[in-house]
C-alpha atoms as a PDB file:
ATOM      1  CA  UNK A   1       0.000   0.000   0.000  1.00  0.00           C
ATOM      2  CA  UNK A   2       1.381   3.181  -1.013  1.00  0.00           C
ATOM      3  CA  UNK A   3       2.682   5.891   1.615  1.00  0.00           C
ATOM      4  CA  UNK A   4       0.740   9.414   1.428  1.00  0.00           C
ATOM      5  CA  UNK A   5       2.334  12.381   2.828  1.00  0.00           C
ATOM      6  CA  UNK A   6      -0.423  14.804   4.268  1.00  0.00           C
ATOM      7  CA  UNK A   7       0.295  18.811   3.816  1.00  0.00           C
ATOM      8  CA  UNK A   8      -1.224  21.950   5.715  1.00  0.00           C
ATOM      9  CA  UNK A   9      -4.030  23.346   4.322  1.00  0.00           C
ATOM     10  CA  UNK A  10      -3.302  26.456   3.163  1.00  0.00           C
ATOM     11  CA  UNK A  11      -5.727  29.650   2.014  1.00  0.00           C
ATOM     12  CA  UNK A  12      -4.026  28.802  -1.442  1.00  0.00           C
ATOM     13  CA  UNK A  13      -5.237  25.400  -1.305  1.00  0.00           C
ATOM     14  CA  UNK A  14      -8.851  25.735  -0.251  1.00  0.00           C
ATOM     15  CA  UNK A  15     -10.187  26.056  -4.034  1.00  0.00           C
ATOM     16  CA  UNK A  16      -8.541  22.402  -4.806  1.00  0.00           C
ATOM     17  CA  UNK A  17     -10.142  21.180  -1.597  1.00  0.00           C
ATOM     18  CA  UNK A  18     -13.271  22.220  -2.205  1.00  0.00           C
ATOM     19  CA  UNK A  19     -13.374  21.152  -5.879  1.00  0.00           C
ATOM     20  CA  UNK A  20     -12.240  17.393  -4.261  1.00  0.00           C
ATOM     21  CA  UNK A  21     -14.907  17.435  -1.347  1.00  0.00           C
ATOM     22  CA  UNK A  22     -17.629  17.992  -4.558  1.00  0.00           C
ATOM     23  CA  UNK A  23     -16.306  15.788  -6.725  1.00  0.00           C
ATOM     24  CA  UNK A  24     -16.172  12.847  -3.568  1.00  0.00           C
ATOM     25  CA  UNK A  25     -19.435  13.818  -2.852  1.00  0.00           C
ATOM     26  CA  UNK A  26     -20.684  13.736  -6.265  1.00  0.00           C
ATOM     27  CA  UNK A  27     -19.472   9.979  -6.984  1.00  0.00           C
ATOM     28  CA  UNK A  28     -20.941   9.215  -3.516  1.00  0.00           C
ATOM     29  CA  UNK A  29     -24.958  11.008  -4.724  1.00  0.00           C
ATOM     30  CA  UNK A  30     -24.785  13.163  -1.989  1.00  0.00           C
ATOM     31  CA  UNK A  31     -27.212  15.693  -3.173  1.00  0.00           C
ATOM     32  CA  UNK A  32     -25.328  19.074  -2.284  1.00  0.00           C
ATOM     33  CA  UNK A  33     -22.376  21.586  -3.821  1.00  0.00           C
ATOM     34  CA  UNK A  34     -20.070  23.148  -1.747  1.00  0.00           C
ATOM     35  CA  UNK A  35     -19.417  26.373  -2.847  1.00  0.00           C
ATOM     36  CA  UNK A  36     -15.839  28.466  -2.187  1.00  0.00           C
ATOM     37  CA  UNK A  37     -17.497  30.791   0.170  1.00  0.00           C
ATOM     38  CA  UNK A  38     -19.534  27.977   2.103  1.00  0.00           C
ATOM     39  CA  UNK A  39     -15.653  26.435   2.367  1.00  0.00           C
ATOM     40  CA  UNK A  40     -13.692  29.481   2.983  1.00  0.00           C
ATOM     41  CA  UNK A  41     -16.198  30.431   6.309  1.00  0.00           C
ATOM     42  CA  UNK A  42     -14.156  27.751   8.170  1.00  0.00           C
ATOM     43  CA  UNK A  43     -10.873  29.849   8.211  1.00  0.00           C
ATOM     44  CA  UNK A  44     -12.841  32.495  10.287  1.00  0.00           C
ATOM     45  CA  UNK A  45     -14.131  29.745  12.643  1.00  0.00           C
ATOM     46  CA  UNK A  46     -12.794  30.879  16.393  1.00  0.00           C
ATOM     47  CA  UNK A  47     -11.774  27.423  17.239  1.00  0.00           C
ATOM     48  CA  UNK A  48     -10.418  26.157  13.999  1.00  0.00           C
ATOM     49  CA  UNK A  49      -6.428  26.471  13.223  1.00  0.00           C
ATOM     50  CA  UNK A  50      -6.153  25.672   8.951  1.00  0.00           C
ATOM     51  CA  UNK A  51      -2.745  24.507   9.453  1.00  0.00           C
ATOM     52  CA  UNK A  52      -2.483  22.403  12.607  1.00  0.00           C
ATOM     53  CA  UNK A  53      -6.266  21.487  12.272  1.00  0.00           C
ATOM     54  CA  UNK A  54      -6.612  20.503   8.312  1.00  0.00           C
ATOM     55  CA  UNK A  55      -4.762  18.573   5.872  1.00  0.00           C
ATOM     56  CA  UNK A  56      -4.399  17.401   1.945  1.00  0.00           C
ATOM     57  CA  UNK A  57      -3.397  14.601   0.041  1.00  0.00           C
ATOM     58  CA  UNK A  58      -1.507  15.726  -3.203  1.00  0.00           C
ATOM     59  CA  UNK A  59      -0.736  13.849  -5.926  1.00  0.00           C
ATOM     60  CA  UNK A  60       1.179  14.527  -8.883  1.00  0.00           C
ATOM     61  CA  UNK A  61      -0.429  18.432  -8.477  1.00  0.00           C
ATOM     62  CA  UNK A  62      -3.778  17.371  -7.797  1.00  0.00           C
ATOM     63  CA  UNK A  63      -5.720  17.312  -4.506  1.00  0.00           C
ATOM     64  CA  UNK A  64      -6.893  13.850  -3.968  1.00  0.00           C
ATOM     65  CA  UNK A  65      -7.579  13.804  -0.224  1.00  0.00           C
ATOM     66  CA  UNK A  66      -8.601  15.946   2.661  1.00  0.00           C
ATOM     67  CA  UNK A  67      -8.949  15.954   6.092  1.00  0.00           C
ATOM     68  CA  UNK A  68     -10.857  18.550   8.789  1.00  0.00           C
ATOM     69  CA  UNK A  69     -10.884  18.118  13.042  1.00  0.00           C
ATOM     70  CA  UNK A  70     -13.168  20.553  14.302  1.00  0.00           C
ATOM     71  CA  UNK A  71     -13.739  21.284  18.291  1.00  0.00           C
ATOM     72  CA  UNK A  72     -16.427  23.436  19.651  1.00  0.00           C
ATOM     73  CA  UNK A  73     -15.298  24.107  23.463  1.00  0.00           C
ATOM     74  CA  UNK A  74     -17.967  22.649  25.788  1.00  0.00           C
ATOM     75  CA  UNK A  75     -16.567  22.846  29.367  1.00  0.00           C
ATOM     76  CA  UNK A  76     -20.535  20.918  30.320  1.00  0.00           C
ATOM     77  CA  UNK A  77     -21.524  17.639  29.848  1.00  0.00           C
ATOM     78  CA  UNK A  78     -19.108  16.383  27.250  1.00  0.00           C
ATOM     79  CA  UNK A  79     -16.497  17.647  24.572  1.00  0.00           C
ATOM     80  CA  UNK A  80     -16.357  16.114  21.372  1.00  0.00           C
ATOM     81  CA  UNK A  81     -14.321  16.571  18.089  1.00  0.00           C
ATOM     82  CA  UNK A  82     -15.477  15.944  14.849  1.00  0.00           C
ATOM     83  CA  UNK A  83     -13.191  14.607  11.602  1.00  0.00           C
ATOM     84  CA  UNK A  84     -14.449  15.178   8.522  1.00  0.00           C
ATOM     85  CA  UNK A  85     -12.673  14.522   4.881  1.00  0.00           C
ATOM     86  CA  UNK A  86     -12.681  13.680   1.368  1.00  0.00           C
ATOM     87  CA  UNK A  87     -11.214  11.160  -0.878  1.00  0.00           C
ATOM     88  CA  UNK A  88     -10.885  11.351  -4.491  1.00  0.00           C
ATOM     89  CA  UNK A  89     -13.030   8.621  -6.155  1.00  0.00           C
ATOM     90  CA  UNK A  90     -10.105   7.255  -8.390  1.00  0.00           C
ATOM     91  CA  UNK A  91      -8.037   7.535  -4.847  1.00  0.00           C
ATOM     92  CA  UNK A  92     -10.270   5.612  -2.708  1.00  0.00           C
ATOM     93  CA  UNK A  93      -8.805   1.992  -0.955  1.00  0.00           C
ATOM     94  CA  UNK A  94      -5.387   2.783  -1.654  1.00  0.00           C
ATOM     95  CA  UNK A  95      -5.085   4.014   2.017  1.00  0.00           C
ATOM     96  CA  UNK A  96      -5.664   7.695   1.804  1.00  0.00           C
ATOM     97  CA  UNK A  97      -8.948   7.802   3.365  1.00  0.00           C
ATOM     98  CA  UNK A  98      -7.258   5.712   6.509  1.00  0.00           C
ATOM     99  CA  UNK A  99      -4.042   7.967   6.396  1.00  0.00           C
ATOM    100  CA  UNK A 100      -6.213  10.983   6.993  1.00  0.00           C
ATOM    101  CA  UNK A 101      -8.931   9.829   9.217  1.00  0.00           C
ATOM    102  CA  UNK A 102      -5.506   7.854  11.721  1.00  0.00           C
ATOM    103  CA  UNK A 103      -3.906  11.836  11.218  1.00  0.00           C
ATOM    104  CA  UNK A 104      -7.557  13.104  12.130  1.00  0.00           C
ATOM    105  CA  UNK A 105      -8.142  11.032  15.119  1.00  0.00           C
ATOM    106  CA  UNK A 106      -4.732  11.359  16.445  1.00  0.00           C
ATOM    107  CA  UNK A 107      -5.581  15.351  16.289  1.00  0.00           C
ATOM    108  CA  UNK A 108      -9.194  15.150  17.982  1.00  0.00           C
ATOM    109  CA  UNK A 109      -7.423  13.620  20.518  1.00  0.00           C
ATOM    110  CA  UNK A 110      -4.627  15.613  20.942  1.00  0.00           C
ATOM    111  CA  UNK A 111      -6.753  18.961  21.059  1.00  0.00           C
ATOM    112  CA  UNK A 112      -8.961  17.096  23.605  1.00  0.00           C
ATOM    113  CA  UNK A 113      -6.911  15.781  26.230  1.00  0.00           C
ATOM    114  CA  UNK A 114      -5.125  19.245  26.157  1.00  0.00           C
ATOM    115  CA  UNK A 115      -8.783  20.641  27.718  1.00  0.00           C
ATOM    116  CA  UNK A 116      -8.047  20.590  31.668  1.00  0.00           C
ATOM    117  CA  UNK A 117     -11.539  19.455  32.610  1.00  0.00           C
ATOM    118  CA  UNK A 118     -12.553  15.803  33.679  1.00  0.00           C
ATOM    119  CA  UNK A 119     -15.559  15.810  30.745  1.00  0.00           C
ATOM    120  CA  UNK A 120     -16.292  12.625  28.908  1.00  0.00           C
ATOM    121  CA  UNK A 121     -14.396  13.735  25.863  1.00  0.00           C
ATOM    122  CA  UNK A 122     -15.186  11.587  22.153  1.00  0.00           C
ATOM    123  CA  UNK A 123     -13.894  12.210  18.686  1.00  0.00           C
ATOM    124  CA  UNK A 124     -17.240  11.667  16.136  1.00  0.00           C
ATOM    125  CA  UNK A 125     -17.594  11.008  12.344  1.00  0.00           C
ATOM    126  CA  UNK A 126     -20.668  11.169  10.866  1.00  0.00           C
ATOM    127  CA  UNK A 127     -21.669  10.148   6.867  1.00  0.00           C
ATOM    128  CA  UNK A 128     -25.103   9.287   5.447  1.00  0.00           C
ATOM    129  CA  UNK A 129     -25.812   5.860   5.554  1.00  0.00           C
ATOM    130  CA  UNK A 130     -25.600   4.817   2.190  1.00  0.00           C
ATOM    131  CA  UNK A 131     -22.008   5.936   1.947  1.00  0.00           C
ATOM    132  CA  UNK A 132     -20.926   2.452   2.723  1.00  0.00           C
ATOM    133  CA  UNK A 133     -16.853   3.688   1.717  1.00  0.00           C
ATOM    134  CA  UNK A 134     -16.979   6.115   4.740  1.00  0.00           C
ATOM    135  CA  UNK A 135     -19.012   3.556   6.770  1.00  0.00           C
ATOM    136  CA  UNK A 136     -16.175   0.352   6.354  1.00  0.00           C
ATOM    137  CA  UNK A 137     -13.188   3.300   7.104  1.00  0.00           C
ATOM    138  CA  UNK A 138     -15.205   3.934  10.395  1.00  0.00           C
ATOM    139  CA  UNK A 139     -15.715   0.547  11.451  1.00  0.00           C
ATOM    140  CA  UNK A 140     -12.155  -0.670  10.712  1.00  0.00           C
ATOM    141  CA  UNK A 141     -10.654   2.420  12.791  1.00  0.00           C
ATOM    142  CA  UNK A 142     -12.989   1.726  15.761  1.00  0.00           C
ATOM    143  CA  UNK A 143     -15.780   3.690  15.611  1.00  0.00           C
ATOM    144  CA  UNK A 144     -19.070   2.617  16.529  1.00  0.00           C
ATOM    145  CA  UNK A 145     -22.402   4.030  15.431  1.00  0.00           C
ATOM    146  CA  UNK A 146     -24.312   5.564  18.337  1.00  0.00           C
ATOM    147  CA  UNK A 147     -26.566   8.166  16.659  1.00  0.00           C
ATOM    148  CA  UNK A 148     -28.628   8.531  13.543  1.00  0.00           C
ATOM    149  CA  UNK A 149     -29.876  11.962  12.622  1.00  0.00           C
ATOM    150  CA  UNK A 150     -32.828  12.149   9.313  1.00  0.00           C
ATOM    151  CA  UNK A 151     -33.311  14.613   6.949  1.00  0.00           C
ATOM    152  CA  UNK A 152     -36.757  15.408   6.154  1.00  0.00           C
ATOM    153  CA  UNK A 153     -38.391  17.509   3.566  1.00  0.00           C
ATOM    154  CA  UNK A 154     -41.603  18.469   2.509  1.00  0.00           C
ATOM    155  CA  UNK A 155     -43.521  20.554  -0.253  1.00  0.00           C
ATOM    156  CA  UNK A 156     -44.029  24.381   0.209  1.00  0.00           C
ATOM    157  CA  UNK A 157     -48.275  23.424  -0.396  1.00  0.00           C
ATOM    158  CA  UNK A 158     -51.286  23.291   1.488  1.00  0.00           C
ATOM    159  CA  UNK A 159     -49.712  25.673   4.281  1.00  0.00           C
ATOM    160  CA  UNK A 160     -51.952  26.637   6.903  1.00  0.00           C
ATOM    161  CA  UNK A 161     -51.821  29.569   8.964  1.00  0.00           C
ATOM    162  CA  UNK A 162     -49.870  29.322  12.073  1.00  0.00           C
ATOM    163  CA  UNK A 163     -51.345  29.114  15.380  1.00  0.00           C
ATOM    164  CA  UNK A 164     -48.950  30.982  17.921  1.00  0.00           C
ATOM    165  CA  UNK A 165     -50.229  29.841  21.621  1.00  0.00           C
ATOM    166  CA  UNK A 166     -51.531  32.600  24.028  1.00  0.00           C
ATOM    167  CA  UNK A 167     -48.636  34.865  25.191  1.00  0.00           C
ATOM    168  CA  UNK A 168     -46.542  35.036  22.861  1.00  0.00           C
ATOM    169  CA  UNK A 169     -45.820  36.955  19.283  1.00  0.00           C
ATOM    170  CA  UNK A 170     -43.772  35.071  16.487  1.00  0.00           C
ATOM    171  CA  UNK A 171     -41.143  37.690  15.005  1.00  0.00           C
ATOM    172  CA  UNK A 172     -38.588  38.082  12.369  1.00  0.00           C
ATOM    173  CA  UNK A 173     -35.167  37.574  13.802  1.00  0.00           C
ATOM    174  CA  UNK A 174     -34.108  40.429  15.593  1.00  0.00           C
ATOM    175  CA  UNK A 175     -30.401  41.251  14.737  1.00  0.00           C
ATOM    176  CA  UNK A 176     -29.798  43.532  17.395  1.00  0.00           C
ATOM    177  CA  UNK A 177     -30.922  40.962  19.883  1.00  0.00           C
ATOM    178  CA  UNK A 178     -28.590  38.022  18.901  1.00  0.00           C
ATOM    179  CA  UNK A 179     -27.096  37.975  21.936  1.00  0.00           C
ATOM    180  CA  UNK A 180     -30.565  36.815  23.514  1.00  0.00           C
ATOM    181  CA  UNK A 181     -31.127  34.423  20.568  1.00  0.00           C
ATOM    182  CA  UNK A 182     -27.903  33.029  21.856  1.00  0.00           C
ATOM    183  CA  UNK A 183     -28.794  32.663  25.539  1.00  0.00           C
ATOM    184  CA  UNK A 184     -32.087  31.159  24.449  1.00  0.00           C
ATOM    185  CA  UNK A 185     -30.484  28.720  21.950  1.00  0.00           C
ATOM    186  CA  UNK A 186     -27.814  27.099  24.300  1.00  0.00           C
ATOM    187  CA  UNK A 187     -31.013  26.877  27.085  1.00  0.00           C
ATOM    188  CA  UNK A 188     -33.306  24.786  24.591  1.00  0.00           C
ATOM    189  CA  UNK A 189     -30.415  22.586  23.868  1.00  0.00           C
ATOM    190  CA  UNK A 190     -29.460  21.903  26.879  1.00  0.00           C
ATOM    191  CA  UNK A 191     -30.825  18.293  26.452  1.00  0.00           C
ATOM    192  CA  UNK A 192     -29.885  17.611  22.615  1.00  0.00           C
ATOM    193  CA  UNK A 193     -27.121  14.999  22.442  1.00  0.00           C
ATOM    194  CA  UNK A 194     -23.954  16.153  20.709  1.00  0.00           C
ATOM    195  CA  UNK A 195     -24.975  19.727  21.430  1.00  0.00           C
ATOM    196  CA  UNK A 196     -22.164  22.325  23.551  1.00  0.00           C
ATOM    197  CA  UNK A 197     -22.898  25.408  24.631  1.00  0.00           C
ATOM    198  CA  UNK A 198     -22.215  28.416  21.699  1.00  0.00           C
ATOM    199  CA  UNK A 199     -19.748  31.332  22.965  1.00  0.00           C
ATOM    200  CA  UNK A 200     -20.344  34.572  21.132  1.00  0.00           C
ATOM    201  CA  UNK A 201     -17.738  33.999  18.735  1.00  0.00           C
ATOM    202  CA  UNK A 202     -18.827  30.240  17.689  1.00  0.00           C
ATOM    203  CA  UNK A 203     -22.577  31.793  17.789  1.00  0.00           C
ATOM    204  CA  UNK A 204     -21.347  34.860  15.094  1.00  0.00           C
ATOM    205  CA  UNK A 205     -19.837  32.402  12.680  1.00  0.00           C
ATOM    206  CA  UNK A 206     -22.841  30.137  12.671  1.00  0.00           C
ATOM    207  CA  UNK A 207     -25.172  33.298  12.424  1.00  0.00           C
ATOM    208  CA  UNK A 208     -23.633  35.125   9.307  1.00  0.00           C
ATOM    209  CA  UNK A 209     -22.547  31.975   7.344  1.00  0.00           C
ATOM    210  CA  UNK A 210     -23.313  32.447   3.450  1.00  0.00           C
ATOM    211  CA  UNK A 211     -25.894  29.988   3.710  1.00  0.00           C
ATOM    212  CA  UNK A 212     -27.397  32.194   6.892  1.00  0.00           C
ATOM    213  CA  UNK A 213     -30.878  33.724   6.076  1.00  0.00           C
ATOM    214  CA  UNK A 214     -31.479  35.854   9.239  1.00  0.00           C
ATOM    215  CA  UNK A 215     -33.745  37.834   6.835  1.00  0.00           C
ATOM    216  CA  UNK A 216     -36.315  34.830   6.487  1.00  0.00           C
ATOM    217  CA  UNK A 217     -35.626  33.620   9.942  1.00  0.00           C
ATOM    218  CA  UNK A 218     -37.900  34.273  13.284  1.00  0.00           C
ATOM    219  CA  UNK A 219     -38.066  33.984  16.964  1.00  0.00           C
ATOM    220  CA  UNK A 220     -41.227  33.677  19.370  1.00  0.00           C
ATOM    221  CA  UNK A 221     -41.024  36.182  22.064  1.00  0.00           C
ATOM    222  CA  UNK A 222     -43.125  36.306  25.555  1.00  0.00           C
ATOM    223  CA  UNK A 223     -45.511  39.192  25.086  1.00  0.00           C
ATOM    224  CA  UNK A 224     -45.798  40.160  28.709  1.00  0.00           C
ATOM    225  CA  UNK A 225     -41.332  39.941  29.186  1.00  0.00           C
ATOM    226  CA  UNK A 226     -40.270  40.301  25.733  1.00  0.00           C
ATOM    227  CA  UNK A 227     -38.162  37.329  26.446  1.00  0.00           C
ATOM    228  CA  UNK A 228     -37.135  35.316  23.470  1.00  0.00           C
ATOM    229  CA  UNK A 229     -38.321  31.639  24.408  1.00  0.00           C
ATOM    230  CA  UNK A 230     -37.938  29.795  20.933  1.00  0.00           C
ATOM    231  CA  UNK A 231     -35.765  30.882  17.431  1.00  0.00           C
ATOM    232  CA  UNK A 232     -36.143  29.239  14.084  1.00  0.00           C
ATOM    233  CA  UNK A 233     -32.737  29.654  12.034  1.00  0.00           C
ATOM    234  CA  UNK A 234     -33.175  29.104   7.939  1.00  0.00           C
ATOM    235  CA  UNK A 235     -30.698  28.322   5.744  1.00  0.00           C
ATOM    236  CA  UNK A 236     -30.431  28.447   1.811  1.00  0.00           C
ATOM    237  CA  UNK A 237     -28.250  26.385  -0.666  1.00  0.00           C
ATOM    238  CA  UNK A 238     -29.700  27.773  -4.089  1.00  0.00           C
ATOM    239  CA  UNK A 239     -26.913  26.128  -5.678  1.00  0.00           C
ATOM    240  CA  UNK A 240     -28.243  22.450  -4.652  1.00  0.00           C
ATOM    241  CA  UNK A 241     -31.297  23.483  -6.836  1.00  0.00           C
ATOM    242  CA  UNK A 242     -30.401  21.778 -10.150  1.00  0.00           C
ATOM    243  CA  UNK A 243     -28.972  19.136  -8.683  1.00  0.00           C
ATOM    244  CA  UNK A 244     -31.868  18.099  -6.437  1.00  0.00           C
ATOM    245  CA  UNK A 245     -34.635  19.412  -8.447  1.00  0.00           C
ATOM    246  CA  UNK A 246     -36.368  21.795  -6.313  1.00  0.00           C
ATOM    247  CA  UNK A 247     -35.849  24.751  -4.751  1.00  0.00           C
ATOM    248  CA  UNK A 248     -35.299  23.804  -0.767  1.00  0.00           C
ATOM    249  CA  UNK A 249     -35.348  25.978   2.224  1.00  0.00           C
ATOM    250  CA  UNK A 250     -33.432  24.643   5.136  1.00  0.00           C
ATOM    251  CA  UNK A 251     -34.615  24.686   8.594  1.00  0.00           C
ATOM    252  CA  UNK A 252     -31.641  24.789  10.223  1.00  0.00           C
ATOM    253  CA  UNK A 253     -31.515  25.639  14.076  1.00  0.00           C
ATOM    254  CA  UNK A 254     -34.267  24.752  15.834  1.00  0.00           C
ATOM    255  CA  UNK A 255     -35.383  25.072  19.143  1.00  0.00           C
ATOM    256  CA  UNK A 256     -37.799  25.965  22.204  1.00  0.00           C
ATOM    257  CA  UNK A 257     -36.965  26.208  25.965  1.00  0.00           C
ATOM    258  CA  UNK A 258     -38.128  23.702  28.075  1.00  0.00           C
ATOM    259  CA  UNK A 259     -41.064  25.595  29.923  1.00  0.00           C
ATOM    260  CA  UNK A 260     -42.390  26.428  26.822  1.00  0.00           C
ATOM    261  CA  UNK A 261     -42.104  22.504  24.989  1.00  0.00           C
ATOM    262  CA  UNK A 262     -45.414  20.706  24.457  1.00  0.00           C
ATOM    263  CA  UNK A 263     -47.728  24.093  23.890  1.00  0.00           C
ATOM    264  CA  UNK A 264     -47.117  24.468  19.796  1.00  0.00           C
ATOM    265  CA  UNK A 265     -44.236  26.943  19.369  1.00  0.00           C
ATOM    266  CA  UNK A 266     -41.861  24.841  17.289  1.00  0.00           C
ATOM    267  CA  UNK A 267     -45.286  24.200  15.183  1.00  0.00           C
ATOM    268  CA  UNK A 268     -45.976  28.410  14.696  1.00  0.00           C
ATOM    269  CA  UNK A 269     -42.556  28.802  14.169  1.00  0.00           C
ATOM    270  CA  UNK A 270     -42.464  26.158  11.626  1.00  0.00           C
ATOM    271  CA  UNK A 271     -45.313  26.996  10.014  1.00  0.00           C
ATOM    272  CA  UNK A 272     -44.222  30.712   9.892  1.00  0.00           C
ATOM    273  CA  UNK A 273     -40.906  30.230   7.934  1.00  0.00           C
ATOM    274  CA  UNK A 274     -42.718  27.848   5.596  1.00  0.00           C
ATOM    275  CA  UNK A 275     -44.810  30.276   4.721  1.00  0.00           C
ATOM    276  CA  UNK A 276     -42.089  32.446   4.508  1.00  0.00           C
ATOM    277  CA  UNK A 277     -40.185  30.389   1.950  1.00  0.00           C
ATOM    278  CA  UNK A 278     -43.116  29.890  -0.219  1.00  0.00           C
ATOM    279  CA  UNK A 279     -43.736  33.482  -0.423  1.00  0.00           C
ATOM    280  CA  UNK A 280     -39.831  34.068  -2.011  1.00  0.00           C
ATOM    281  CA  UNK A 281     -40.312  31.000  -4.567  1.00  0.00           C
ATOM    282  CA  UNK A 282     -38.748  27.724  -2.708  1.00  0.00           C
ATOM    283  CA  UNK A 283     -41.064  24.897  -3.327  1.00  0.00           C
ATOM    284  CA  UNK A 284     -39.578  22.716  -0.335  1.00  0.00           C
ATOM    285  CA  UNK A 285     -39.132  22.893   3.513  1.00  0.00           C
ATOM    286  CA  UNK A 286     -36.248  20.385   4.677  1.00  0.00           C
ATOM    287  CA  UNK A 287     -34.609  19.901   8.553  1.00  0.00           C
ATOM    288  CA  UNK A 288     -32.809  17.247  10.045  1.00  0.00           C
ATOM    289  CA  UNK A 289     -34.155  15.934  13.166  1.00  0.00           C
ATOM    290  CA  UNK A 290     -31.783  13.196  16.049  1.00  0.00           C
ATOM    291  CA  UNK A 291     -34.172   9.643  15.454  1.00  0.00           C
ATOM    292  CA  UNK A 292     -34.046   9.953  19.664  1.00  0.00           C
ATOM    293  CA  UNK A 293     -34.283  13.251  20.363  1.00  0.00           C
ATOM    294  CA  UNK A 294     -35.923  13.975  23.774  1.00  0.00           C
ATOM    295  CA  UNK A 295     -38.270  16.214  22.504  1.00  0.00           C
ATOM    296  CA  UNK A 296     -39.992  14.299  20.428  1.00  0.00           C
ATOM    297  CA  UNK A 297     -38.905  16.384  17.494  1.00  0.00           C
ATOM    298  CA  UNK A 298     -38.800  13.608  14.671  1.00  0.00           C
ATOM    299  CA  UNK A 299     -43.112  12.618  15.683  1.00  0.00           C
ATOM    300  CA  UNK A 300     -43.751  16.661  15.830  1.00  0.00           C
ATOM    301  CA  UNK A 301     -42.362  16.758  11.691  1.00  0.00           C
ATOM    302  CA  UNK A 302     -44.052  14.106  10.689  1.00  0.00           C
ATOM    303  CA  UNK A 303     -47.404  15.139  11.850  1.00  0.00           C
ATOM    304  CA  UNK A 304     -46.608  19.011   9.958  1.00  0.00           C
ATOM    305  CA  UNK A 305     -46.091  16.799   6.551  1.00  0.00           C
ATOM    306  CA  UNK A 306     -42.169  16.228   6.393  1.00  0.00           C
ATOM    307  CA  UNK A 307     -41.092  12.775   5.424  1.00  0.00           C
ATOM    308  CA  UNK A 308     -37.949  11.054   5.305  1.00  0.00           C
ATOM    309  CA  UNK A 309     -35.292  11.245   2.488  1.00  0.00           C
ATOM    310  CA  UNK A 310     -31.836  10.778   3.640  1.00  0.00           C
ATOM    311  CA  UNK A 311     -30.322   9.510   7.230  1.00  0.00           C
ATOM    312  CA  UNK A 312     -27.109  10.028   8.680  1.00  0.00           C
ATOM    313  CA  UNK A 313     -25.147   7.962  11.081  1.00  0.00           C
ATOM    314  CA  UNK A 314     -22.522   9.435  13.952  1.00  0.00           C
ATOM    315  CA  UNK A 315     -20.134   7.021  15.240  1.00  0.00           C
ATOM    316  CA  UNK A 316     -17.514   7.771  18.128  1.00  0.00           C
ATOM    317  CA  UNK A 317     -14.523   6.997  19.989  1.00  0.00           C
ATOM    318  CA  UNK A 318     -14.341   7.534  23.763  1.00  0.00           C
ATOM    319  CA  UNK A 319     -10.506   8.786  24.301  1.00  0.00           C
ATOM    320  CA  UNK A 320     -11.287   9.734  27.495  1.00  0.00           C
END
């Protein structure tokens, strides 16, 4: 098996990485294009070093592997990495996909044991299930599946008009209250496995990435407080459109505190942005939903009309 020497990524690099994680993805039918900007929004990320955190595979000029850890600070519960990469189909099961996810997991590790806390700590790889390339890699470096996470969608039609629940107003997302979005977000999640608790600077990057529509996205509010209890966060991907079909809007963040669960305010909020979506020209509504969420998020979509269409698996390594 032949030896592959991994590189830094480099800002110079990210256009050959990119192109790579599409064309991977491509051979794979993963229905989604990366573009440069959607890439390049990871070398602003607060907690993400390009050069000690990423590398390539390059062969002969060309970029036929790549490799990503990424660690959001938790210092609660749990911390957990994530490794994610690419292999070039004409690469694949010559040992660069093992090369990169060994460098990977040596990395996760390394940046979590170097967090002076006594935290469960994991590293985590997630690919949709079908990917049965990534799914062998994981099982023969010793990871084991623990999570599975659908993706739902459902036509922009037959929308009804949302019913918000007594004491409280559904409103667009207020950008000069994103602070309190914040504090409200890391409150409803609270209970979500695999979620830590955003800092400012994590909840920024998330908020203004070029897939972010803060303009289409809304919060409920307590009428008699003006406390923000729930937020709905919508993404678009306009250039998935030819390639799925449709015309999607993403549901993308999620979430409700808990004294407010059980009374319809995901449901208004959902019904809302739908509504919302339609009114710009999407035809679809998608959002990913944990199979065992707490909540009982993945019954509440089903009953508003989404069904399944794609699944993801997350396996894990405890290293600590």
């Amino acid at each position: 098996m032949t030896e592959f020497d991994l590189s830094p990524l480099t800002i110079g690099g990210a256009i050959a990485a990119r192109e790579l994680i599409n064309r991977s993805e491509a051979h794979d039918g993963v229905p989604r294009v990366m573009t440069q900007g959607e890439f390049d929004e990871q070398f602003d990320e607060p907690h993400f070093d390009p050069p000690a955190d990423a590398r390539v595979v390059v062969v002969d000029g060309r970029t036929v592997g790549f490799c990503r850890v990424w660690h959001q600070p938790s210092g609660t519960g749990l911390e957990r990495a994530y490794v994610h990469g690419a292999v070039d189909p004409s690469y694949r099961n010559q040992g660069v996909g093992r090369r990169l996810l060994a460098w990977g997991s040596e990395r996760a590790t390394q940046r979590l044991l170097a967090i002076d806390n006594d935290l469960p700590k994991f590293v985590r790889v997630s690919s949709l299930d079908f990917v049965e390339s990534a799914q062998r890699l994981f099982r023969r470096l010793g990871f084991e599946p623990v999570r599975w996470f659908e993706e739902l969608l459902r036509p922009l039609q037959s929308l009804p008009e949302p019913r918000v629940p007594d004491g409280l107003r559904i409103i667009p997302f207020p950008v000069d209250r994103t602070d309190e979005v914040r504090v409200a977000k890391n409150a409803s999640f609270s209970d979500h496995w695999g979620s830590t608790v955003l800092d400012a600077a994590s909840w920024a990057a998330f908020t203004c990435s070029p897939s972010s529509r803060l303009d289409l996205s809304f919060v409920a509010e307590e009428i008699a407080t003006g406390r923000i209890v729930a937020h709905c966060l919508n993404d678009c991907y306009p250039q998935d459109d030819e390639l799925l079909g449709r015309r999607d809007f993403v549901i993308d963040n999620l979430g409700t505190i808990r004294e407010w669960r059980g009374r319809g305010v995901a449901s208004a909020l959902i019904h809302t942005s739908m509504r919302a979506f339609a009114a710009v020209g999407r035809t679809h509504a998608s959002i990913e939903v944990d199979s065992a969420s707490p909540t009982g998020a993945s019954r509440l979509y089903r009953s508003l009309g989404f069904e399944p269409m794609h699944r993801s698996v997350t396996s894990q390594i405890q290293v600590a």
